[in-house]
N, C-alpha and C. Protein backbone atom coordinates (compact mmCIF):
# COMPACT_ATOMS: atom_id res chain seq x y z
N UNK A 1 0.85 -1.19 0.00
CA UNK A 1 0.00 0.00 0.00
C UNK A 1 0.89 1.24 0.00
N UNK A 2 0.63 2.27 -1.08
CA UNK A 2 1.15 3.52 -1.36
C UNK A 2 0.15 4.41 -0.53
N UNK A 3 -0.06 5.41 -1.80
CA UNK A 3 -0.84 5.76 -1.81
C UNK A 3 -2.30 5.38 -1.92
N UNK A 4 -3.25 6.08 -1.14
CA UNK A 4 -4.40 5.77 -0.61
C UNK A 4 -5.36 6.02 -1.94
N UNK A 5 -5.87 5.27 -2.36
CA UNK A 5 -7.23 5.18 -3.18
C UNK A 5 -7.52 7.06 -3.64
N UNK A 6 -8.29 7.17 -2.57
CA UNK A 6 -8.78 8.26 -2.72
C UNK A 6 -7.99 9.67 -2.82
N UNK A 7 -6.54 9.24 -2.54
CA UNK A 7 -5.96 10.39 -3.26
C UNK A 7 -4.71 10.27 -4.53
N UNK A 8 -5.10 9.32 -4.74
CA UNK A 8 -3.97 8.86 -6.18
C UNK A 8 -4.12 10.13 -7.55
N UNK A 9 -5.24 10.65 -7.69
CA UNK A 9 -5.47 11.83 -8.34
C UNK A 9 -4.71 12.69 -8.14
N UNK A 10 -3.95 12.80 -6.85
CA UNK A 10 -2.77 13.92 -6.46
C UNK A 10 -1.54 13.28 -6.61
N UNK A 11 -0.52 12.31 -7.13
CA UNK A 11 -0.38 11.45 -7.31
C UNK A 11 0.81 12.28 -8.23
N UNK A 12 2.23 12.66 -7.73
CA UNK A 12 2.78 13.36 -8.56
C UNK A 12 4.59 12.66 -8.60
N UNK A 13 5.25 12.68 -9.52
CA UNK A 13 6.67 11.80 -8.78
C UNK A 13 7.49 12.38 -7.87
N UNK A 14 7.79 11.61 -7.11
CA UNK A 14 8.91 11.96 -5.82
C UNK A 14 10.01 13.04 -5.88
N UNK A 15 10.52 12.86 -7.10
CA UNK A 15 11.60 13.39 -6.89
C UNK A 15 11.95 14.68 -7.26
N UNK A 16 10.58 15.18 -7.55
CA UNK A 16 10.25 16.91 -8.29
C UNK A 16 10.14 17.71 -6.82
N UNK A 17 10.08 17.03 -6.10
CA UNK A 17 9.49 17.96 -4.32
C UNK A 17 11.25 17.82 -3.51
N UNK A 18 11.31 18.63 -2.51
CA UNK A 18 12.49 19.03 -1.73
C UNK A 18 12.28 19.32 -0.56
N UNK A 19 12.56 18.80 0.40
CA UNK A 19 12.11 19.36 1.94
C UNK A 19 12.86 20.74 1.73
N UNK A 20 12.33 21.47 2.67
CA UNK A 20 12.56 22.80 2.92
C UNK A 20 13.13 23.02 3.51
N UNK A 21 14.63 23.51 2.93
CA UNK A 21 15.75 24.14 3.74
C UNK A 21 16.00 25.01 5.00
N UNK A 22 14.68 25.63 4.86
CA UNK A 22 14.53 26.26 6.41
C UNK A 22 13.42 25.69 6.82
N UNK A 23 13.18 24.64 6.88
CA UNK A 23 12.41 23.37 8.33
C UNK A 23 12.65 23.68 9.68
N UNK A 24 12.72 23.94 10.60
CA UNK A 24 12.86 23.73 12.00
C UNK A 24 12.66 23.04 12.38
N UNK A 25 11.52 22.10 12.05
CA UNK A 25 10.55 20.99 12.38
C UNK A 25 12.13 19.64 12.68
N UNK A 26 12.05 18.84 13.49
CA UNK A 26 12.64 17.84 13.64
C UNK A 26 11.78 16.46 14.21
N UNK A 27 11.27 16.16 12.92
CA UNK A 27 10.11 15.11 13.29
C UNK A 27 10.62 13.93 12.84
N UNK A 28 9.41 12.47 13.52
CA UNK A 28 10.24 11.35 13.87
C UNK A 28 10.02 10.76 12.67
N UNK A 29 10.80 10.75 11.52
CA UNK A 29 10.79 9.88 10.19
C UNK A 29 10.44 8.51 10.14
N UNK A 30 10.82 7.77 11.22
CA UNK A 30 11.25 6.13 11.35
C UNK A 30 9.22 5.92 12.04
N UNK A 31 8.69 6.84 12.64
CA UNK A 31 7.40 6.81 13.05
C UNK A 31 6.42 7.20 12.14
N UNK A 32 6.76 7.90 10.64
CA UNK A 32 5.91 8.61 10.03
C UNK A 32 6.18 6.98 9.03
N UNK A 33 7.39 6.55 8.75
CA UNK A 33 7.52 5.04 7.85
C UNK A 33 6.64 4.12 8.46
N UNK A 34 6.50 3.92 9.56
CA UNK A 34 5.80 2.82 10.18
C UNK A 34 4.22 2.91 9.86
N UNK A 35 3.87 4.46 9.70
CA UNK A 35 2.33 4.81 9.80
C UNK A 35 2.39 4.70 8.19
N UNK A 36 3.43 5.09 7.16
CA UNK A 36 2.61 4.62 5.90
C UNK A 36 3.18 3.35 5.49
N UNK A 37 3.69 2.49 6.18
CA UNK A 37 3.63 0.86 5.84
C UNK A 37 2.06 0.41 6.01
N UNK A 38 1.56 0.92 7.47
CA UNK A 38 0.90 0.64 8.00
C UNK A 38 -0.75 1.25 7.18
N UNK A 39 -0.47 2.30 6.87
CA UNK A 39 -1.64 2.94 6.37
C UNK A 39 -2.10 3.16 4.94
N UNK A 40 -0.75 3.32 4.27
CA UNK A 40 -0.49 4.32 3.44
C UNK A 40 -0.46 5.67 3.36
N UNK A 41 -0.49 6.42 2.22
CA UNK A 41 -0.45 8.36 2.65
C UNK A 41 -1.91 8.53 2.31
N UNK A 42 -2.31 8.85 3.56
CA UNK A 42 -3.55 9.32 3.70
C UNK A 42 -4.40 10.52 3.27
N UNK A 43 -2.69 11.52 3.21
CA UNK A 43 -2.88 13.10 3.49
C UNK A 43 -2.15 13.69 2.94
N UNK A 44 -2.17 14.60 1.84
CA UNK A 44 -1.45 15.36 1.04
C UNK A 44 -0.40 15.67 1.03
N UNK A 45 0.64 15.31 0.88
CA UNK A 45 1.94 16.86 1.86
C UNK A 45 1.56 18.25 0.67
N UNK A 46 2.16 19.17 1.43
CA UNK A 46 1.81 20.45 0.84
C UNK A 46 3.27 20.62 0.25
N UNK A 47 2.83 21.81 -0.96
CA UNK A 47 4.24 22.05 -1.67
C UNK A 47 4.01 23.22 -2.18
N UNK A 48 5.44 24.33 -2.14
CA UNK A 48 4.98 25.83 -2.67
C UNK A 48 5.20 25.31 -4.35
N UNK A 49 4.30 26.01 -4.72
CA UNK A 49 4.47 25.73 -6.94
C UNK A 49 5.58 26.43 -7.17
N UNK A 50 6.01 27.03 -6.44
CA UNK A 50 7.21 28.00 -7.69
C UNK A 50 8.33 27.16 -7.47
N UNK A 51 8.78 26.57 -6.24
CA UNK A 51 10.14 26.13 -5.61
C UNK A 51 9.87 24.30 -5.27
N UNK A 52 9.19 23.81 -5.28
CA UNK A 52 9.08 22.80 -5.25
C UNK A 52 9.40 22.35 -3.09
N UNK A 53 9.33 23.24 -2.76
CA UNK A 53 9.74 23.15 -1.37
C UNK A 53 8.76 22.73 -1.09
N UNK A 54 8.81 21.76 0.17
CA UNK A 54 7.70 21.29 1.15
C UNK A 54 7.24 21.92 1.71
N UNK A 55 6.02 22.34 2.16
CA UNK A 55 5.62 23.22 3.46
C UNK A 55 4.83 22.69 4.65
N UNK A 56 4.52 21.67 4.14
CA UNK A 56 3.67 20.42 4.84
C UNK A 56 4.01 19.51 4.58
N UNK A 57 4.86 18.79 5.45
CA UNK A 57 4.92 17.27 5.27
C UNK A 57 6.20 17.03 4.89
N UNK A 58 6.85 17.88 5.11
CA UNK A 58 8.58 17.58 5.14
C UNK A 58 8.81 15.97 5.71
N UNK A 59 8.74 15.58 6.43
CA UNK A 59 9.60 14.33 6.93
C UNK A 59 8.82 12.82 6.39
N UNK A 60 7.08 13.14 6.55
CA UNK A 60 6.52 12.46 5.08
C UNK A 60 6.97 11.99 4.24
N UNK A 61 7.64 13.37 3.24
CA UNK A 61 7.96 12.85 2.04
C UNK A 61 9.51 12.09 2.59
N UNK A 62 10.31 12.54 3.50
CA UNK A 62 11.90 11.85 3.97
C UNK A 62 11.29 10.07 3.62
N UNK A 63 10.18 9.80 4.46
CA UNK A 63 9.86 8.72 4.89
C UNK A 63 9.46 7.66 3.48
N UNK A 64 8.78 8.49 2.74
CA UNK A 64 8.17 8.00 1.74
C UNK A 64 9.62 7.48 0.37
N UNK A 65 10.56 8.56 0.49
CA UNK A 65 11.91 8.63 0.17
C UNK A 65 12.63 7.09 0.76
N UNK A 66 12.65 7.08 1.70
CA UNK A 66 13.33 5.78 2.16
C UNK A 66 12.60 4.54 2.04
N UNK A 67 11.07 4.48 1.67
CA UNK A 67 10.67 3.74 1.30
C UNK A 67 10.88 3.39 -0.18
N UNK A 68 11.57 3.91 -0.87
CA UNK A 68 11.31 3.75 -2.31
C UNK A 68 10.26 4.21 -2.97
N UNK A 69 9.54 4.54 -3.01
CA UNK A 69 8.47 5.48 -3.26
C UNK A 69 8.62 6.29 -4.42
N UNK A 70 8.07 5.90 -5.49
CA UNK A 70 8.27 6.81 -7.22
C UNK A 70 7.48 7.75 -6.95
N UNK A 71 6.14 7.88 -6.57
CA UNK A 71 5.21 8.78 -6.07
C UNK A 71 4.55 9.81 -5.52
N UNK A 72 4.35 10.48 -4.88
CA UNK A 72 3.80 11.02 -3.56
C UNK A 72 2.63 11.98 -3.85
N UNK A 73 1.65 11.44 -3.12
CA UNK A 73 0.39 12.46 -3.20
C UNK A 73 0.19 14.08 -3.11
N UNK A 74 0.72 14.98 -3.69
CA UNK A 74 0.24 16.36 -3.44
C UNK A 74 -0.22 17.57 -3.66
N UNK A 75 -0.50 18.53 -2.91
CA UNK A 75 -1.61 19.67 -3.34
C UNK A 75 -0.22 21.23 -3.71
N UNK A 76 -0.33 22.09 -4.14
CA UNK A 76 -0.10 23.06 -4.21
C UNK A 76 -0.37 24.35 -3.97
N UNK A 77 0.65 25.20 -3.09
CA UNK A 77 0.13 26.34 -2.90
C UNK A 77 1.34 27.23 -3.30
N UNK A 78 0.77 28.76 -4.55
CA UNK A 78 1.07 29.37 -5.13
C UNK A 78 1.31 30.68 -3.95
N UNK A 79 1.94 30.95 -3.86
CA UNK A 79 2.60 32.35 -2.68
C UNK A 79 4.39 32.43 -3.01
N UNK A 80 4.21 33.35 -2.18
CA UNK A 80 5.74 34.07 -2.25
C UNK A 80 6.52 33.49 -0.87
N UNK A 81 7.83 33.50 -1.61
CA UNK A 81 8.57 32.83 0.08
C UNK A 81 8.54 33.41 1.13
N UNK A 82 7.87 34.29 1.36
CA UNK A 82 8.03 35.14 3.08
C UNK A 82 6.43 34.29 3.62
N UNK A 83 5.55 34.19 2.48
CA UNK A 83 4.15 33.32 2.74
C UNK A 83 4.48 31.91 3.16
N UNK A 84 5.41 31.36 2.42
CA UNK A 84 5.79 30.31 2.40
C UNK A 84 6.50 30.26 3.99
N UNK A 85 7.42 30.59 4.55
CA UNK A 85 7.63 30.54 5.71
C UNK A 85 6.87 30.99 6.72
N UNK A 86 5.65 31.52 6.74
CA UNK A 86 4.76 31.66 7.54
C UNK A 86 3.89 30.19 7.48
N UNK A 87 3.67 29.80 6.39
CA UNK A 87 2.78 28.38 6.26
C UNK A 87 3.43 27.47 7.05
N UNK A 88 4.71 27.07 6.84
CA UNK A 88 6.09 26.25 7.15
C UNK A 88 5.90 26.39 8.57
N UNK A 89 5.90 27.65 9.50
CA UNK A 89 6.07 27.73 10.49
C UNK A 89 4.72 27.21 11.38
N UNK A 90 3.85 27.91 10.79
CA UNK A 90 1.88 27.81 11.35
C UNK A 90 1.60 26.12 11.07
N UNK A 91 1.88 25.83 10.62
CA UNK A 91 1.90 24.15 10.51
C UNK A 91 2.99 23.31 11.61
N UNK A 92 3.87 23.57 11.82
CA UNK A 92 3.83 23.23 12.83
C UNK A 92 3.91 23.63 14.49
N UNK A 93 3.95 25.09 14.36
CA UNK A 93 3.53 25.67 15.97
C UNK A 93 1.67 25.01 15.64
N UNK A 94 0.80 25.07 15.41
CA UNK A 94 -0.37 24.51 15.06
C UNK A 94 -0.49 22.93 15.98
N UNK A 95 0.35 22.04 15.56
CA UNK A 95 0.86 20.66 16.38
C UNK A 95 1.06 21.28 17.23
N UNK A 96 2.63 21.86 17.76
CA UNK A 96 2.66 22.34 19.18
C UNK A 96 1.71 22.57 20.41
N UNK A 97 0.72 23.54 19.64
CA UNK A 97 -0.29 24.23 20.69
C UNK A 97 -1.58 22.80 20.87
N UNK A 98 -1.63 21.84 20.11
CA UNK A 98 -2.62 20.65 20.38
C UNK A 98 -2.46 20.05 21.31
N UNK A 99 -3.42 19.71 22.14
CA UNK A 99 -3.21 19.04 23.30
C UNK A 99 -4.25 17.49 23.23
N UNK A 100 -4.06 16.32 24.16
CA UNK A 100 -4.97 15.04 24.16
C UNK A 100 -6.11 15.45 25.21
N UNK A 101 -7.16 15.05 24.75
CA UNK A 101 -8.13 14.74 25.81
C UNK A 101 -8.09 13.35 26.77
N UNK A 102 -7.04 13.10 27.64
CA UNK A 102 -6.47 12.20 27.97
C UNK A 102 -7.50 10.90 28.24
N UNK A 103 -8.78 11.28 29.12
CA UNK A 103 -9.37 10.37 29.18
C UNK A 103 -10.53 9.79 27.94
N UNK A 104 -10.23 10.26 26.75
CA UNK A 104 -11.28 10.17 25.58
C UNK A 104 -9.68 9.39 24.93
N UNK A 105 -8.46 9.77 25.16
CA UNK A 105 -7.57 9.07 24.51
C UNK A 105 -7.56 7.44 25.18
N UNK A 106 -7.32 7.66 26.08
CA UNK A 106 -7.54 6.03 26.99
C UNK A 106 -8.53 5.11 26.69
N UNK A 107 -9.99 5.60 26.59
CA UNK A 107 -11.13 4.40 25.64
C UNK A 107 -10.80 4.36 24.02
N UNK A 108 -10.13 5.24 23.49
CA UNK A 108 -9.85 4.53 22.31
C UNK A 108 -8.99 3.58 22.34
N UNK A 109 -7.86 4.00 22.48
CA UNK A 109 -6.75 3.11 23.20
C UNK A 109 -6.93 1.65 23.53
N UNK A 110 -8.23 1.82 24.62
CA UNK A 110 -8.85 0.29 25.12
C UNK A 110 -9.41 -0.36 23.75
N UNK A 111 -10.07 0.58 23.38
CA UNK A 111 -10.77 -0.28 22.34
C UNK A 111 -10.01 -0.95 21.45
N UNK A 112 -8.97 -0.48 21.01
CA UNK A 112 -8.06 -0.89 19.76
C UNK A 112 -6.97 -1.84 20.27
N UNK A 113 -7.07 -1.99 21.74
CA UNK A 113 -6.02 -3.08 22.43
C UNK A 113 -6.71 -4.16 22.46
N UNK A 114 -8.05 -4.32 22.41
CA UNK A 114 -8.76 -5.17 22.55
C UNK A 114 -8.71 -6.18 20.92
N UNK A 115 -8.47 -5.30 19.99
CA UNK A 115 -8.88 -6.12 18.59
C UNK A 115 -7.87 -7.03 18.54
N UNK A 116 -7.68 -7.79 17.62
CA UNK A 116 -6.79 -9.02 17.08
C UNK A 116 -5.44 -8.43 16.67
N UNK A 117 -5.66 -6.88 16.48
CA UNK A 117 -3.67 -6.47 15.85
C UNK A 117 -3.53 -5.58 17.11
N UNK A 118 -4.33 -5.29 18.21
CA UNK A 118 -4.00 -4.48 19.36
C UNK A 118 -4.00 -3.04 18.73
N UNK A 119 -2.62 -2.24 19.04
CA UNK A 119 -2.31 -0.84 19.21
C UNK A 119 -1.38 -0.85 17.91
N UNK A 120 -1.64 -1.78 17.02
CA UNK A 120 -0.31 -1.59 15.55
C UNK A 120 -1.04 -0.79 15.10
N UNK A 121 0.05 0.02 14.61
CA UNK A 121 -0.35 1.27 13.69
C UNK A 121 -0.78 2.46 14.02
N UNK A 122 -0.91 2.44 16.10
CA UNK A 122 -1.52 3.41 16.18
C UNK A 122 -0.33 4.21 16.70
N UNK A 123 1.32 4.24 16.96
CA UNK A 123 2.59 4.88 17.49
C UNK A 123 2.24 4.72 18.82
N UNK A 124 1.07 3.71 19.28
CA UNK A 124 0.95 3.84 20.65
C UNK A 124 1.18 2.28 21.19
N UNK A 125 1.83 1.99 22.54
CA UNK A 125 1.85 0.79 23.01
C UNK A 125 1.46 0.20 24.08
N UNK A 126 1.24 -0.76 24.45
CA UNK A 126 0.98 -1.17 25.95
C UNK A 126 1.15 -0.53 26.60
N UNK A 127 2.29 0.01 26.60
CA UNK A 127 3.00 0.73 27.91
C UNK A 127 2.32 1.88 28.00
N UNK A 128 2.11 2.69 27.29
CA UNK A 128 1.65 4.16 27.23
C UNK A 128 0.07 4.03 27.92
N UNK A 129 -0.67 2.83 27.36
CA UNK A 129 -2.01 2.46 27.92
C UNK A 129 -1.85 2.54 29.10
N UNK A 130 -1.06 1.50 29.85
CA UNK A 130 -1.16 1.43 31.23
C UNK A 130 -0.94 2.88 31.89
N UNK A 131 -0.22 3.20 31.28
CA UNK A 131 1.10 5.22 32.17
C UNK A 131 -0.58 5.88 32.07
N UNK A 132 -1.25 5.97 30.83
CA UNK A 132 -2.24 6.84 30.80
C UNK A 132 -3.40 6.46 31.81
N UNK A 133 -3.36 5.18 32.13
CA UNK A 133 -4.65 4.92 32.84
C UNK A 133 -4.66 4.52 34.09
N UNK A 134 -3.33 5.13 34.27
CA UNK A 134 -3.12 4.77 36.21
C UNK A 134 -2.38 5.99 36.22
N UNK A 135 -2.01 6.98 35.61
CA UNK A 135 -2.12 8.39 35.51
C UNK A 135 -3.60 9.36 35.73
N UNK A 136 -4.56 8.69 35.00
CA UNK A 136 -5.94 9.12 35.39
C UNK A 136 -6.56 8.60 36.72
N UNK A 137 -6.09 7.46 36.80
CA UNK A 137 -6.30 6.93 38.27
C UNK A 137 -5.84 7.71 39.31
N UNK A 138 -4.74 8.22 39.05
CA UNK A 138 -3.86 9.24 40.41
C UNK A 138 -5.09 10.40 40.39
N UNK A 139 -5.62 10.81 38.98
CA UNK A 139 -6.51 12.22 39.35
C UNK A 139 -7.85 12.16 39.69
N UNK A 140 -8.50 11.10 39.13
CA UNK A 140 -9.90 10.67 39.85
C UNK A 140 -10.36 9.42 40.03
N UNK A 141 -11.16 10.03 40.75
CA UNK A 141 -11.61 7.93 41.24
C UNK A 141 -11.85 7.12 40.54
N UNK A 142 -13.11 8.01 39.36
CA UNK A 142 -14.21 7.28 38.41
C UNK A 142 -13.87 7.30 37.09
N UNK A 143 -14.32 6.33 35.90
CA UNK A 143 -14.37 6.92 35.03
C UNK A 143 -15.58 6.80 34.27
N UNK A 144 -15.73 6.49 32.89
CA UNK A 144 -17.43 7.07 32.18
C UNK A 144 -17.68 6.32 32.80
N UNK A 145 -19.08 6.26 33.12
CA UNK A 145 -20.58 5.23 33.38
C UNK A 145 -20.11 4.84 34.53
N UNK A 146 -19.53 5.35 35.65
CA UNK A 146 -19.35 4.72 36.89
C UNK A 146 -18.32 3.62 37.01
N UNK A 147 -17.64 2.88 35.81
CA UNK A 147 -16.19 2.30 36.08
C UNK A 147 -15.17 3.32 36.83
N UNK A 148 -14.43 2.26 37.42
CA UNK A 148 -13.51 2.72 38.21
C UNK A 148 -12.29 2.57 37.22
N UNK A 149 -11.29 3.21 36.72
CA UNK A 149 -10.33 2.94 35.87
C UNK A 149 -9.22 1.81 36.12
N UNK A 150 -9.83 1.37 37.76
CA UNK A 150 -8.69 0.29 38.15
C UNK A 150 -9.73 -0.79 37.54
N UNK A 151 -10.87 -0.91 37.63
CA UNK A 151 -11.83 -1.80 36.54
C UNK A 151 -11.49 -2.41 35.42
N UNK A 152 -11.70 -0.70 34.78
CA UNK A 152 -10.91 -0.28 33.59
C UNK A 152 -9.59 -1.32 33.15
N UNK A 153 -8.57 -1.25 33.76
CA UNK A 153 -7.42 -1.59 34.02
C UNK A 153 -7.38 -2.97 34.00
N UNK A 154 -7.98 -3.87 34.95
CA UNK A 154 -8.20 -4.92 34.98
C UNK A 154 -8.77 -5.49 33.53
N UNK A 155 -9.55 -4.86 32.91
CA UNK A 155 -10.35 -5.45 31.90
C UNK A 155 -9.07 -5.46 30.68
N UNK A 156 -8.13 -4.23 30.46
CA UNK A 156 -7.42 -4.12 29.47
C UNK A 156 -6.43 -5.58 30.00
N UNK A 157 -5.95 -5.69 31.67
CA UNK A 157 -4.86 -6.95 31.56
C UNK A 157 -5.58 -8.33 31.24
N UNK A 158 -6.76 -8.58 31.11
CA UNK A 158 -7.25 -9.81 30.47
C UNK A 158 -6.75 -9.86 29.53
N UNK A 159 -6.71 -8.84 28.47
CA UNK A 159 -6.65 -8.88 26.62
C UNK A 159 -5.44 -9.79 26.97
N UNK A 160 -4.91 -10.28 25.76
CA UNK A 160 -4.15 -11.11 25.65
C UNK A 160 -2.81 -10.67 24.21
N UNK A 161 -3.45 -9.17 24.36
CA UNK A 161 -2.35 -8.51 23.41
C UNK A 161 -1.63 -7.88 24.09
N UNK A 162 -0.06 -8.05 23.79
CA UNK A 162 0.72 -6.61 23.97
C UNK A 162 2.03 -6.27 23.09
N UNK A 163 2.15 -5.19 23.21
CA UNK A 163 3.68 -4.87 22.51
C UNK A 163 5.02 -4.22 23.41
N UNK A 164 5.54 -5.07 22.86
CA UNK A 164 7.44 -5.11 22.96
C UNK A 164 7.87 -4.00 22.27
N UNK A 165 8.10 -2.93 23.26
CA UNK A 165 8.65 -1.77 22.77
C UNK A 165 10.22 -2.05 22.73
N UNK A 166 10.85 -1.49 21.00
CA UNK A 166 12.31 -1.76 21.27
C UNK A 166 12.75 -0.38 20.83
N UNK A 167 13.26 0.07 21.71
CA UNK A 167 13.83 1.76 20.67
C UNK A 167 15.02 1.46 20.06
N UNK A 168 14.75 2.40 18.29
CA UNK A 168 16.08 2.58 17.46
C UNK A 168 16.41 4.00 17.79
N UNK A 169 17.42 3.99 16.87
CA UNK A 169 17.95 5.61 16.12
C UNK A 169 17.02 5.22 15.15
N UNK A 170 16.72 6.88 14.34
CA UNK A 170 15.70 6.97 13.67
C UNK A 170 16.30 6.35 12.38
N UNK A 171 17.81 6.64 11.87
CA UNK A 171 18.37 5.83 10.79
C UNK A 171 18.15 4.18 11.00
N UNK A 172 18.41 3.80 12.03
CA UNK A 172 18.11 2.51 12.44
C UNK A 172 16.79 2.23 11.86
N UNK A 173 15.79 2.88 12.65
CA UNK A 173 14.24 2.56 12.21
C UNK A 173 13.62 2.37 11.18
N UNK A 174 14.12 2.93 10.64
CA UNK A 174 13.69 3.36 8.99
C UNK A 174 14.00 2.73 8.71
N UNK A 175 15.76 1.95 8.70
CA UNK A 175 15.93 1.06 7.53
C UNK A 175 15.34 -0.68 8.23
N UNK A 176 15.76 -0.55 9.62
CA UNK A 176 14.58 -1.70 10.10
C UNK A 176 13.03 -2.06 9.57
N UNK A 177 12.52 -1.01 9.38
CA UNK A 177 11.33 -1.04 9.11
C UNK A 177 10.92 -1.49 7.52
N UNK A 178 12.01 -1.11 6.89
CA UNK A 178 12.07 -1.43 5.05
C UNK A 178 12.66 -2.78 5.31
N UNK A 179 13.47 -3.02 6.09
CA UNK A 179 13.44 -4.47 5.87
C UNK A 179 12.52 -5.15 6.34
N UNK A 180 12.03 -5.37 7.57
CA UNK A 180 11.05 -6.15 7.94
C UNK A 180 9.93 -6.09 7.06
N UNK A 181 9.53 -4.62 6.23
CA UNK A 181 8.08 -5.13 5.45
C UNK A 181 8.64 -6.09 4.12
N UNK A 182 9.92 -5.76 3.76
CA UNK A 182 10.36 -6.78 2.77
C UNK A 182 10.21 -8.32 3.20
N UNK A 183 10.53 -8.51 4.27
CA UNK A 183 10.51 -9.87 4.78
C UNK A 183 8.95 -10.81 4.67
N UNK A 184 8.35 -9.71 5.09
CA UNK A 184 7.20 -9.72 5.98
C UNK A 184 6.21 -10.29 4.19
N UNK A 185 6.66 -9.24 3.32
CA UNK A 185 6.11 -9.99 1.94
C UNK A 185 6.63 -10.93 1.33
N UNK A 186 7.27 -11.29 1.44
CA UNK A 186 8.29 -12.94 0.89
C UNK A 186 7.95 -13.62 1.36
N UNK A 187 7.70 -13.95 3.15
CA UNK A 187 6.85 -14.99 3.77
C UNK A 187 5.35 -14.97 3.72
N UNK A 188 4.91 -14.12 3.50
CA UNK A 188 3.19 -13.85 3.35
C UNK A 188 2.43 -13.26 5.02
N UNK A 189 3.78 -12.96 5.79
CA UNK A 189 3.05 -12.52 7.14
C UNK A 189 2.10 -11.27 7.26
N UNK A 190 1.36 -11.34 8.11
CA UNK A 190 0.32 -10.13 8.10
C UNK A 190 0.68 -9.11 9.55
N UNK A 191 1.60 -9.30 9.84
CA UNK A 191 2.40 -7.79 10.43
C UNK A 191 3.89 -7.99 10.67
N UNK A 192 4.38 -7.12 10.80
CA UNK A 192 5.88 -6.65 11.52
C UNK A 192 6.32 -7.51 12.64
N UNK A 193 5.09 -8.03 13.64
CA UNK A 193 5.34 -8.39 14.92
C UNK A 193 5.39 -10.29 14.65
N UNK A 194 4.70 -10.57 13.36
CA UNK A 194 4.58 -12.04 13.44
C UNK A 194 6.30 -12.43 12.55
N UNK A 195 6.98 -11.60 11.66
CA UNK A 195 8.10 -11.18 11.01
C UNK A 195 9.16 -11.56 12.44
N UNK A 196 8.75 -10.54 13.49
CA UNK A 196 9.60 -10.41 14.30
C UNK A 196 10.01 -11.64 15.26
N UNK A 197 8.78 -12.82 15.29
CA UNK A 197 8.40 -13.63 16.36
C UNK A 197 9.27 -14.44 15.68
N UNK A 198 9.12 -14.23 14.05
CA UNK A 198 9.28 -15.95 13.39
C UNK A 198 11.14 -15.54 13.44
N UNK A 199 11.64 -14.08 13.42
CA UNK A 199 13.29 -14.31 13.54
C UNK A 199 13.94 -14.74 14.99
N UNK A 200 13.09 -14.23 15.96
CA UNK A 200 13.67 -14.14 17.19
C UNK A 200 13.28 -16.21 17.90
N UNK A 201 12.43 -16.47 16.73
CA UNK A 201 12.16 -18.03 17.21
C UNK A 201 13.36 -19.04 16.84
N UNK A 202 13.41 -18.45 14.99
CA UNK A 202 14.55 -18.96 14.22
C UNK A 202 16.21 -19.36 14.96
N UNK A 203 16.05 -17.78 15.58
CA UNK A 203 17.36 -17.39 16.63
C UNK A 203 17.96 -18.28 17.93
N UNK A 204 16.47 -19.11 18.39
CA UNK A 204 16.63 -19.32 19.64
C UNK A 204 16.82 -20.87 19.09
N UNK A 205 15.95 -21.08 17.93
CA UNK A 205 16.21 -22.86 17.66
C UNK A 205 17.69 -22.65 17.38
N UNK A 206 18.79 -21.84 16.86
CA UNK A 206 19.57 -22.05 16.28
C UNK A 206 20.86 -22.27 17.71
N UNK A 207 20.27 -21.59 18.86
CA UNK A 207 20.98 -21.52 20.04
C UNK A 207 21.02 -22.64 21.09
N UNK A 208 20.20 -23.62 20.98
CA UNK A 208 19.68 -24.66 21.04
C UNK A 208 20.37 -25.94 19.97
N UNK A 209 20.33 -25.64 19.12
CA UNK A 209 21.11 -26.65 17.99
C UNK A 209 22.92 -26.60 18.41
């Protein structure tokens, strides 16, 4: 999966666009690869027409770049470069100033830990579930409909999903991540984590032999 269905109409080649030399932005590439293995590009990156500079979606396109990617979905906006660095900038102070609704983040969270792939795809893991929901526990007793979040809590340690957080460097990640989906299509596996089970199993018969 590339690009997303519904925006292949924007659908322009890779290598005509340029991240923008004055970026400030230092965003996590190896996390934006994982979300379009996982998703595809959902969402436009933005680009000024005269300069081919990014203004949206600088590390996107990095990501989409290290994927191999002939492609990339995007829109255009016609302005002058002093506009252009106001866009550049308002895009991401914009992120900055966003904040979570922590306890509306926690029932999604539950909900999606509960399914058959858990929290893949969402940059979120076990761990963060639990921090968030015995973090809300420290601030109130209750949560919706009269559960108690230690309830709560209890109900998420039944599931029988979780994830093994391993941190890279973001060069690391990235190219981890291009390999494992390579792998991951040669054997016919249906995620990253069953890829991961079948090397680290391989590993242990071989330690054993």
């Amino acid at each position: 999966m590339n690009i997303r269905e519904e925006l292949k109409q924007l659908a322009c080649p890779i290598n005509q666009f340029k991240t923008h030399p004055r970026n400030v932005r230092q965003g996590d590439v190896g996390a934006i690869t994982e979300s379009l293995n996982a998703h595809g590009q959902y969402r436009a990156i933005v680009v000024q027409k005269s300069t081919g500079f990014v203004l949206a979606g600088n590390h996107t396109l990095m990501a989409a770049k290290s994927l191999g990617w002939k492609d990339i979905a995007a829109t255009f906006v016609d302005c002058d470069d002093e506009q252009a660095l106001r866009i550049l900038l308002v895009d991401n102070r914009a992120n900055d100033l966003a904040m979570y609704d922590d306890r509306a983040l926690s029932e999604v969270l539950r909900e999606l830990a509960a399914t058959d792939i858990g929290l893949e795809g969402s940059l979120f893991n076990g761990d963060d579930l639990d921090d968030l929901i015995y973090r809300l526990e420290g601030t109130t007793g209750n949560a919706t409909e009269g559960k108690s979040l230690t309830e709560e809590s209890d109900k998420y340690a039944e599931n029988d999903t979780r994830t093994l957080m391993l941190p890279y460097r973001v060069s690391e990640y990235t190219d981890l991540v291009t390999k494992l989906s390579a792998i991951r299509s040669s054997f016919g596996d249906d995620s990253n984590s069953a890829v991961f089970k079948r090397i680290v199993d391989q590993a242990y018969e071989d330690l054993q032999s």
